[in-house]
C-alpha atoms as a PDB file:
ATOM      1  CA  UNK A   1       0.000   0.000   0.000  1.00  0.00           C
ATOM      2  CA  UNK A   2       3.115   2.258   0.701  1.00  0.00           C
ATOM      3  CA  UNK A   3       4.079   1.912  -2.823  1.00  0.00           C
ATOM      4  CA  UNK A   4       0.859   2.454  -4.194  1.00  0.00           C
ATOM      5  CA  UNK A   5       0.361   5.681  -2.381  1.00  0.00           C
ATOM      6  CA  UNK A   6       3.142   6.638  -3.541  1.00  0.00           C
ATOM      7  CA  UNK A   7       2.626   5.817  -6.579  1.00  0.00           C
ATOM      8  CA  UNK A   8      -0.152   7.636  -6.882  1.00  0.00           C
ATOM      9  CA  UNK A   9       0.941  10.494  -5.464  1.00  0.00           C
ATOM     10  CA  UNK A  10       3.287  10.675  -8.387  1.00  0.00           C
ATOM     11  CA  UNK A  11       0.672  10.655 -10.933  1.00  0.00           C
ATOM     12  CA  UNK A  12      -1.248  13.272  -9.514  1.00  0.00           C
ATOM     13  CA  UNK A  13       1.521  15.147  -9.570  1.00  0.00           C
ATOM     14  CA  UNK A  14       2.116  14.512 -13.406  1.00  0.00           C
ATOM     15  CA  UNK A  15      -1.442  15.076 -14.063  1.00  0.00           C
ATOM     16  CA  UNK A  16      -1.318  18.308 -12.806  1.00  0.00           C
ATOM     17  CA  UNK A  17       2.032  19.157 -14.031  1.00  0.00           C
ATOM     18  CA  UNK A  18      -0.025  18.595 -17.868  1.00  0.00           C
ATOM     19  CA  UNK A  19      -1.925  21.429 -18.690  1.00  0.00           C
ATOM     20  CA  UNK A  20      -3.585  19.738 -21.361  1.00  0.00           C
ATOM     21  CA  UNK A  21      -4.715  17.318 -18.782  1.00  0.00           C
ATOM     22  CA  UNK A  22      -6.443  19.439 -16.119  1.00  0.00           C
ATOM     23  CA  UNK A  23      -7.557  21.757 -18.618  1.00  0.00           C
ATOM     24  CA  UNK A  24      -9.974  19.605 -20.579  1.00  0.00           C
ATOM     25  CA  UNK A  25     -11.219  17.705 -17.857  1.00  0.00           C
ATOM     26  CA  UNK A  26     -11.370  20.082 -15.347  1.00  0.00           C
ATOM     27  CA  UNK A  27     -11.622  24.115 -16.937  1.00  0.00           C
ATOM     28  CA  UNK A  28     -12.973  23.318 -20.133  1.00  0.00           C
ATOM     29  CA  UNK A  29     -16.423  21.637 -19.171  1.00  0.00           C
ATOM     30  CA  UNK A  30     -17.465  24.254 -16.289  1.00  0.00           C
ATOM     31  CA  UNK A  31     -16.152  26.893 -18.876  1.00  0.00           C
ATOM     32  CA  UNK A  32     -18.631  25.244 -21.251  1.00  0.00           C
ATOM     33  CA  UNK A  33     -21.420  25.279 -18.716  1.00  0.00           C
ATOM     34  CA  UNK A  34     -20.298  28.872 -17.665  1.00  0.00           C
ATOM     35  CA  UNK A  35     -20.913  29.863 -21.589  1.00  0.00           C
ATOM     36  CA  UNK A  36     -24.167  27.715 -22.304  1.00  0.00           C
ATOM     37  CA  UNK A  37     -25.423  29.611 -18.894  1.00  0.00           C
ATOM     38  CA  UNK A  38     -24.486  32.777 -20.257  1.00  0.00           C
ATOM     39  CA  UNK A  39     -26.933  33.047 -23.087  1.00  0.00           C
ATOM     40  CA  UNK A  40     -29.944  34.508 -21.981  1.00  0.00           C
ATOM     41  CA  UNK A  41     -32.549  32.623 -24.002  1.00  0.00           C
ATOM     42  CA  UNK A  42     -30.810  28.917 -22.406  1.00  0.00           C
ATOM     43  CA  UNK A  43     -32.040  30.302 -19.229  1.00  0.00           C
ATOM     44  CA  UNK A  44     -35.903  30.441 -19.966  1.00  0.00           C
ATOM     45  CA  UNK A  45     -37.883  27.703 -20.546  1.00  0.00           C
ATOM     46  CA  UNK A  46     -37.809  25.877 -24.021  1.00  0.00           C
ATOM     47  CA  UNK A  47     -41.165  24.189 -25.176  1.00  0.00           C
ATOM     48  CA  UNK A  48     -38.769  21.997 -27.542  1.00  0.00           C
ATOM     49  CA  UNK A  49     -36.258  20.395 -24.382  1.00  0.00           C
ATOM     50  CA  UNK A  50     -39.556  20.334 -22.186  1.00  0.00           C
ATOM     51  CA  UNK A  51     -36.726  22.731 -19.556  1.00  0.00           C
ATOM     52  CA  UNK A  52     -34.987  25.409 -20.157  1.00  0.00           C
ATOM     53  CA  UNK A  53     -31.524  24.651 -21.938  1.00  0.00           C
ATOM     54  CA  UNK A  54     -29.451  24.747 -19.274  1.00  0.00           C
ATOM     55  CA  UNK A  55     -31.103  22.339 -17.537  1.00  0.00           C
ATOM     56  CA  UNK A  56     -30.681  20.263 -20.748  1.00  0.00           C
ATOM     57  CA  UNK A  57     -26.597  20.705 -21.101  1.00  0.00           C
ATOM     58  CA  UNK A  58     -25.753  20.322 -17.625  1.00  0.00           C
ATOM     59  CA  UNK A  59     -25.869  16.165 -17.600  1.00  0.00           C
ATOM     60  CA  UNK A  60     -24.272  16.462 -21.332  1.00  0.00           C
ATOM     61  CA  UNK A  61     -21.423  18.893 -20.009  1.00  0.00           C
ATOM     62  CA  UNK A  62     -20.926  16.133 -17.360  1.00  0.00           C
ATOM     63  CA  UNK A  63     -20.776  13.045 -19.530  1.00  0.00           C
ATOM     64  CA  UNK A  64     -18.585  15.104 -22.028  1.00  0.00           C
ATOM     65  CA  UNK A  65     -16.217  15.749 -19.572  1.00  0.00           C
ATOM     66  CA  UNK A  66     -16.004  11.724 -18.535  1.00  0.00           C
ATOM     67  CA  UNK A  67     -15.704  11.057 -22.259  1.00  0.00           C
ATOM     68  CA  UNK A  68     -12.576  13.563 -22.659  1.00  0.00           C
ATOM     69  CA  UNK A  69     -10.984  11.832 -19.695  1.00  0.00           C
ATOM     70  CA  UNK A  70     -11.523   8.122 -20.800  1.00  0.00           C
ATOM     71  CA  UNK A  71     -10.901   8.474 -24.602  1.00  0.00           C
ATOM     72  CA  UNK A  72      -7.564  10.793 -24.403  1.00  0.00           C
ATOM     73  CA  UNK A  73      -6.176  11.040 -20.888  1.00  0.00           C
ATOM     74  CA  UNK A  74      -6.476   7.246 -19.632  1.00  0.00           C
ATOM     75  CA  UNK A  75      -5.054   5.624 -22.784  1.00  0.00           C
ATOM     76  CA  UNK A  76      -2.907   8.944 -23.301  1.00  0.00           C
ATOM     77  CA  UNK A  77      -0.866   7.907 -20.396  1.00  0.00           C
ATOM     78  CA  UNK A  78      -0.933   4.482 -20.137  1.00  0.00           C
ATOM     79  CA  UNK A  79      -0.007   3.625 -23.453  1.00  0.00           C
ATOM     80  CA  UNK A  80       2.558   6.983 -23.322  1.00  0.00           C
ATOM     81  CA  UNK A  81       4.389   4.859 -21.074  1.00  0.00           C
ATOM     82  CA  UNK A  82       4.172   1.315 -22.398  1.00  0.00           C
ATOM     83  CA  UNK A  83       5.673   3.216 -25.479  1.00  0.00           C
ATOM     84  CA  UNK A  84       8.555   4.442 -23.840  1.00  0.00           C
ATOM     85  CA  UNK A  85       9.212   1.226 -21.729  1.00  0.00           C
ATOM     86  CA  UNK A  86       8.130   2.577 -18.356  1.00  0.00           C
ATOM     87  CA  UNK A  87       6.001  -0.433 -17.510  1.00  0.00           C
ATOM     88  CA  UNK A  88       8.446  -2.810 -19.234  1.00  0.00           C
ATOM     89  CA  UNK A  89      10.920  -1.634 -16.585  1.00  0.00           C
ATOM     90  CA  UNK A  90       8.643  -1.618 -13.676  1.00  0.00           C
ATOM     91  CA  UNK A  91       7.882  -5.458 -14.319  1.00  0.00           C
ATOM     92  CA  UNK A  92      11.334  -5.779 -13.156  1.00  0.00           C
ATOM     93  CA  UNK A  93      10.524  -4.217 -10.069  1.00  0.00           C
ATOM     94  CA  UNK A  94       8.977  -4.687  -6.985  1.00  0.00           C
ATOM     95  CA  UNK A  95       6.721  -1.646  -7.546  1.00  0.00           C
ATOM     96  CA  UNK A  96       5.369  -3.872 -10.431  1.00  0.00           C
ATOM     97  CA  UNK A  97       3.393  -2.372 -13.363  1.00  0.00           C
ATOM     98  CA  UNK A  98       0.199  -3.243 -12.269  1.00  0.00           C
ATOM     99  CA  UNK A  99       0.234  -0.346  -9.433  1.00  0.00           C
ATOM    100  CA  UNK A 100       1.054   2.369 -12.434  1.00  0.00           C
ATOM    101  CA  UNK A 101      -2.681   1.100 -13.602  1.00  0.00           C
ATOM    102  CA  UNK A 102      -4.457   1.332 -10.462  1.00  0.00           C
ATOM    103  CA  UNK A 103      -2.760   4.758  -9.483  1.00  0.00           C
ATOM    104  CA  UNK A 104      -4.163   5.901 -12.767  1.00  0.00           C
ATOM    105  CA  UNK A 105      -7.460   4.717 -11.926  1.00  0.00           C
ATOM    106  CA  UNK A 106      -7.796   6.626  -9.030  1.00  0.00           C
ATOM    107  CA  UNK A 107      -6.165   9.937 -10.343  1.00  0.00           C
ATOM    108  CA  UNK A 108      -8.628   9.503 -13.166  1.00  0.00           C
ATOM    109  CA  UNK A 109     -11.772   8.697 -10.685  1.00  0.00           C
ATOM    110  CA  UNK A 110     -10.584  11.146  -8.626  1.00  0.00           C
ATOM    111  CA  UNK A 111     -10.810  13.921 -11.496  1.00  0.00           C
ATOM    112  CA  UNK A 112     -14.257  12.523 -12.436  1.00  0.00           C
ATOM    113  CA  UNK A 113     -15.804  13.507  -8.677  1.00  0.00           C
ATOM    114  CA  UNK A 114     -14.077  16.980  -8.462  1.00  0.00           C
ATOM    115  CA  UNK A 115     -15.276  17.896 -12.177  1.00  0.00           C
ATOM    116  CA  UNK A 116     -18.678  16.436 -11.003  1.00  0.00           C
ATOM    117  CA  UNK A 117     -18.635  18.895  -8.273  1.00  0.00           C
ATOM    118  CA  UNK A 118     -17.592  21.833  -9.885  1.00  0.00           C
ATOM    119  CA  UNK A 119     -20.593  21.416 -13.034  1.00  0.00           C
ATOM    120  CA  UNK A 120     -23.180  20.275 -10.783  1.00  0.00           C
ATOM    121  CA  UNK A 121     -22.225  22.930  -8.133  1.00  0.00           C
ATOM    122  CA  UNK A 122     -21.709  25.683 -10.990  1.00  0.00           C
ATOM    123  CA  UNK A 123     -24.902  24.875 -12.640  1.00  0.00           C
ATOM    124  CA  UNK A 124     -26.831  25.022  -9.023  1.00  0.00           C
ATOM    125  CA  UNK A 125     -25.556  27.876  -7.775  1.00  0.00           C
ATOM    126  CA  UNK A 126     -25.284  29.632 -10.935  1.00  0.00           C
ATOM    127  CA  UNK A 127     -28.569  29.142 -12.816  1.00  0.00           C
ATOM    128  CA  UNK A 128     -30.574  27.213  -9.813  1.00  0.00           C
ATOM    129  CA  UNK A 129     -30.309  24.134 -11.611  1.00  0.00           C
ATOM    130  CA  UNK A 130     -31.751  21.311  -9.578  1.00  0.00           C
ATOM    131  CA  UNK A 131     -29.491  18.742  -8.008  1.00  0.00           C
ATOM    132  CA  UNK A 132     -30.683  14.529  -8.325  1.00  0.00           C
ATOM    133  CA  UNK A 133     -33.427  15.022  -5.840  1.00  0.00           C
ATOM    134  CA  UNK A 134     -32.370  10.687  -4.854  1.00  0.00           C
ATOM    135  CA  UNK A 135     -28.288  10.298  -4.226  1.00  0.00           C
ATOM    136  CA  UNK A 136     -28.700   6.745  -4.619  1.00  0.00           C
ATOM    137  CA  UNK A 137     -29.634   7.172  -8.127  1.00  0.00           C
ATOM    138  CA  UNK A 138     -27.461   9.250  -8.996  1.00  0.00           C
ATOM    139  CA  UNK A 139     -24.505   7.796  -7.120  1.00  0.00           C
ATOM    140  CA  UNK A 140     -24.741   4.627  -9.147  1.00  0.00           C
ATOM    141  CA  UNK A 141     -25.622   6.573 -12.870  1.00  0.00           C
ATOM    142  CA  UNK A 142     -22.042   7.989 -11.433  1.00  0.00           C
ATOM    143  CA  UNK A 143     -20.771   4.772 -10.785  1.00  0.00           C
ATOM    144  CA  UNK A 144     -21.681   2.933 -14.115  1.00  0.00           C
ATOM    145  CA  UNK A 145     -21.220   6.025 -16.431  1.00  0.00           C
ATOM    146  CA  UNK A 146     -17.386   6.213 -15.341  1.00  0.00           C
ATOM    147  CA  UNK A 147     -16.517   2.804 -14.692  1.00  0.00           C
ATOM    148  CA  UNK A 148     -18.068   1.745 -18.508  1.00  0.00           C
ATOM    149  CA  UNK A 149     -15.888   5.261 -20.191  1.00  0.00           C
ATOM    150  CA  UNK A 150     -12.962   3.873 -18.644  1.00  0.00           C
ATOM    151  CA  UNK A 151     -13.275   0.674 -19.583  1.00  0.00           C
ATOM    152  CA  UNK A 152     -13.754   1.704 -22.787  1.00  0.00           C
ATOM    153  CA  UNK A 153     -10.449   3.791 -22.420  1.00  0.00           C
ATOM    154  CA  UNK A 154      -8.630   1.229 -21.125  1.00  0.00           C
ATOM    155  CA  UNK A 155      -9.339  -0.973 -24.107  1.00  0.00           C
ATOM    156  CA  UNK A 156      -8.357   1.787 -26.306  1.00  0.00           C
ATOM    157  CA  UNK A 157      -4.894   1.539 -23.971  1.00  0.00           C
ATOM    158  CA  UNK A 158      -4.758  -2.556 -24.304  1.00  0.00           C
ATOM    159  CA  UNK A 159      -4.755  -2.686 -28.037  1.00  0.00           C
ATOM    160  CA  UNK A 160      -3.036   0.760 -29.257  1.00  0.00           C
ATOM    161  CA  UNK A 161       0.562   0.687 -29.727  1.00  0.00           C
ATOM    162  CA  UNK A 162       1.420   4.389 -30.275  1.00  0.00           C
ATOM    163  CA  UNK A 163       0.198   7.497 -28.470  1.00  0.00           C
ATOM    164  CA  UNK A 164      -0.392   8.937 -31.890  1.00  0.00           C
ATOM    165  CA  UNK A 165      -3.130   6.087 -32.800  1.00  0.00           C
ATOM    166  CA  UNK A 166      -4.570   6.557 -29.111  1.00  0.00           C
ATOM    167  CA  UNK A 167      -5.349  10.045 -29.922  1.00  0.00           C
ATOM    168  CA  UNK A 168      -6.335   9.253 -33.480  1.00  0.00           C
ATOM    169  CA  UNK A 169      -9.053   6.863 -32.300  1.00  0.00           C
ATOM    170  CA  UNK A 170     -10.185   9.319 -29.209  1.00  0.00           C
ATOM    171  CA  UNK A 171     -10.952  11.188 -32.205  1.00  0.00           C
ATOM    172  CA  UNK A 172     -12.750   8.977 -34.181  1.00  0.00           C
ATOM    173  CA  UNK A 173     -14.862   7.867 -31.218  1.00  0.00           C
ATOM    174  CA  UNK A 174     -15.895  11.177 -29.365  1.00  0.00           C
ATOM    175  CA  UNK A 175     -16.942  13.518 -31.836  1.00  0.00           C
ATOM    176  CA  UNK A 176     -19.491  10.912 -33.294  1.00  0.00           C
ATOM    177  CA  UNK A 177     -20.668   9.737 -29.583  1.00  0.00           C
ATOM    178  CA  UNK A 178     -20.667  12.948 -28.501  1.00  0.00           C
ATOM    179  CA  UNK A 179     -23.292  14.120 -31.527  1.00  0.00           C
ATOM    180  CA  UNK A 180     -25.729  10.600 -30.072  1.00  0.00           C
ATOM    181  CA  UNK A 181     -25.470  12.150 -26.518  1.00  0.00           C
ATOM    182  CA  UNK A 182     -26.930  15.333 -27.962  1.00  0.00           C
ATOM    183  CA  UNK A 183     -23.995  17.886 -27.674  1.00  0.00           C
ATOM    184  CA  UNK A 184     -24.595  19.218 -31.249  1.00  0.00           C
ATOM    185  CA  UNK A 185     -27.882  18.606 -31.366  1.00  0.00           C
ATOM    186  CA  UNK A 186     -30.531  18.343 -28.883  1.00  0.00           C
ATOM    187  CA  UNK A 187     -31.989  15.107 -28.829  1.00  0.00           C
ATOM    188  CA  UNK A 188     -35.634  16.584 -28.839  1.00  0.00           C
ATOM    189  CA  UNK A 189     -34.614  17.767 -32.148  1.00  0.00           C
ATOM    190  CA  UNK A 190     -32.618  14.258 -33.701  1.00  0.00           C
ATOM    191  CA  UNK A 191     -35.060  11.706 -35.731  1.00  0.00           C
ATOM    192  CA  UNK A 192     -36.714   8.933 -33.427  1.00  0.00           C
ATOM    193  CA  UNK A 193     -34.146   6.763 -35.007  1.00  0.00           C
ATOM    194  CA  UNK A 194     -31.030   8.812 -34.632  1.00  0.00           C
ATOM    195  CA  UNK A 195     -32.406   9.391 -30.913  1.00  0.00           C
ATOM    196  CA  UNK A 196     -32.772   5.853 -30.274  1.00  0.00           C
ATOM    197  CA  UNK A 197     -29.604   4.478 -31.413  1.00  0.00           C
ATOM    198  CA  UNK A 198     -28.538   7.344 -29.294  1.00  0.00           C
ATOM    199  CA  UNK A 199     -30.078   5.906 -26.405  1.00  0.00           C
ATOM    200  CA  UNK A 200     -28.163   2.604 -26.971  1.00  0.00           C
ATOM    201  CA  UNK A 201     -24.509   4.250 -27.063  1.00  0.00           C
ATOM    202  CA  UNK A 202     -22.570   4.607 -23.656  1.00  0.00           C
ATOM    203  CA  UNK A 203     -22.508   8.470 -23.938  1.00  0.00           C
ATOM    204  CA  UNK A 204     -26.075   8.771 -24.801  1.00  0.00           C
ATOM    205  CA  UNK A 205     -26.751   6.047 -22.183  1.00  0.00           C
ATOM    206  CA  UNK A 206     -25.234   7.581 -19.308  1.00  0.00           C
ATOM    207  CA  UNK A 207     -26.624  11.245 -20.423  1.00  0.00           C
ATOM    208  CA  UNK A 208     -29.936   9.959 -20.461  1.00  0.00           C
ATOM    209  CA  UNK A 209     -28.497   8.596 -17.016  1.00  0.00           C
ATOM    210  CA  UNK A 210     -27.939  11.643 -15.635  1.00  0.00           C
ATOM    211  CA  UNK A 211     -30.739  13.327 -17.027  1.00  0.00           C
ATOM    212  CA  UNK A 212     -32.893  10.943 -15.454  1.00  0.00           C
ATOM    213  CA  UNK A 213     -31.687  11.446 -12.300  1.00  0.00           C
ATOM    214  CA  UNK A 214     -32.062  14.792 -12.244  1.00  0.00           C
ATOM    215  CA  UNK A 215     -36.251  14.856 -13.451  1.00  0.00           C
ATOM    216  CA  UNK A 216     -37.603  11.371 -12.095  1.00  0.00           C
ATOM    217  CA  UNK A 217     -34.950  10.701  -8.777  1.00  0.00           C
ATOM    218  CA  UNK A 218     -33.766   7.106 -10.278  1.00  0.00           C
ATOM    219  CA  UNK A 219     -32.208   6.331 -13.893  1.00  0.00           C
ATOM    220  CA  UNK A 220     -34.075   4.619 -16.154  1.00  0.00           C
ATOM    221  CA  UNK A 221     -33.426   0.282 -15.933  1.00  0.00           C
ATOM    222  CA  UNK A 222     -32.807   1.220 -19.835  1.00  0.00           C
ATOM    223  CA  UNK A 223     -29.840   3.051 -19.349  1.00  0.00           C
ATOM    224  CA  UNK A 224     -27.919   1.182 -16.192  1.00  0.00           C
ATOM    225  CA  UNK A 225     -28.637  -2.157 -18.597  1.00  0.00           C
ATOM    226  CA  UNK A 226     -27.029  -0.599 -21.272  1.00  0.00           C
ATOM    227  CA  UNK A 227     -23.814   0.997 -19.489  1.00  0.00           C
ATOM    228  CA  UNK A 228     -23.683  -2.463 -17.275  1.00  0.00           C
ATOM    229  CA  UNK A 229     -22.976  -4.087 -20.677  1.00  0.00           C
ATOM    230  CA  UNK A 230     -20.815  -1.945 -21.851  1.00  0.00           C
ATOM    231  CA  UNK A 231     -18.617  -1.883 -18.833  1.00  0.00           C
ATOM    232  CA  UNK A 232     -18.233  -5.950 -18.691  1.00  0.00           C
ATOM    233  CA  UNK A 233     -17.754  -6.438 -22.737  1.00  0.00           C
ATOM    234  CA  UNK A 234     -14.990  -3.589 -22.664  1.00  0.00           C
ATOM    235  CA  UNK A 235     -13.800  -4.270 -19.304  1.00  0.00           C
ATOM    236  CA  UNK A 236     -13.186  -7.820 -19.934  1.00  0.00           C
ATOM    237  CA  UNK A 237     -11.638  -7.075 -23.248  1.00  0.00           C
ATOM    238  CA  UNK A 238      -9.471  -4.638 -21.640  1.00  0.00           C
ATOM    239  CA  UNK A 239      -8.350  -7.337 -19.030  1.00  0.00           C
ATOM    240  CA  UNK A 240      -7.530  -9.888 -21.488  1.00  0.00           C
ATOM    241  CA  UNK A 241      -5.643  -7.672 -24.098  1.00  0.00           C
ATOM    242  CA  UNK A 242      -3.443  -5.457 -21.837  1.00  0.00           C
ATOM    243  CA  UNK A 243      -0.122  -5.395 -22.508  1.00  0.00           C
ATOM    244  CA  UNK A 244       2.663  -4.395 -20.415  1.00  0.00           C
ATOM    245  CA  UNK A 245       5.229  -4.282 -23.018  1.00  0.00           C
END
């Protein structure tokens, strides 16, 4: 545990020493929010979102941010340093290269709360946007929405070689989620298709999540289903393809 702390403590300290790190996870989705917030007509009710618009981009700000840190940061790092034989060298060590992937969990989690904190506690205090009204609901849409993202990034991390292909394929995968979660374009406004296949992508899952959470108290069965299988199928995969060298 002494070496893991440590460890850890390390990362942090990288992750913070990165300005491209913090910045995108932590400053760029409240400065979203703090933009969104800023235009007077998101702040008035919209007959189209059913709430006013701010109320609408405040779980979409939140998955964004959870999708930024498990596409590029997680598989950034890990497969930054499998490329420049960091864990090769560890494995030779008693610190071990394993730890190096459990620090980065929790430096990663741990970014995921305190941006969590900062939107939901922006947006409330802000533009009296209404917290999840039932903690247990939205404790466990936390939960699922972060563990499945990171899963995913950690697969990204098992089978890329190069950090140049990890941010190639962050690429290829957020922008288009990103559009099904309803960044670009509300969902009210997609076609029932487009808004259903939505529904049935992790992003759009754990927005709808979130969203959930915040109007009925408890996510829909739907959505938890859908990020539960997610997690296991890319979690697994991860497991199973990681390489340390």
């Amino acid at each position: 545990m002494r070496a893991l702390n440590r460890l850890t403590a390390v990362e942090f300290k990288l992750f913070l020493r990165d300005p491209a790190s913090y910045f995108w996870t932590l400053i760029f989705p409240v400065a979203l929010l703090v933009i969104i917030g800023s235009i007077p007509s998101s702040r008035k009710f919209s007959p189209e979102f059913g709430q006013r618009g701010i109320d609408y981009y405040t779980p979409v700000v939140l998955v964004m941010s959870f999708a930024l840190l498990a596409f590029y940061i997680t598989p950034g790092y890990l497969v930054g340093y499998r490329e420049k034989g960091i864990l090769r060298r560890l494995s030779i060590t008693p610190v071990g290269p394993a730890r190096v992937l459990v620090a980065q969990l929790v430096v990663q989690m741990t970014t995921a709360i305190v941006t969590t904190v900062l939107v939901l506690g922006g947006a409330a205090l802000l533009w009296d946007v209404k917290l999840p009204s039932n903690v247990a609901g939205f404790l466990l849409a936390f939960v699922l929405s972060v563990a499945t993202l990171l899963a995913m990034g950690l697969f990204l991390a098992a089978v890329l070689s190069s950090t140049k292909a990890a941010t190639g394929m962050a690429n290829v995968l957020f922008f288009p989620l990103m559009f099904f979660a309803g960044l670009y374009v509300p969902k009210e406004l997609m076609p029932p298709v487009v808004a259903t296949i939505g529904d049935f992508t992790p992003v759009g899952a754990a927005t709808q999540a979130f969203s959930d959470a915040a109007a009925n108290g408890f996510p829909s069965l739907t959505s938890l289903a859908v990020l539960a299988a997610y997690g296991v199928v890319f979690g697994v995969a991860a497991a199973r393809l990681f390489r340390w060298e």
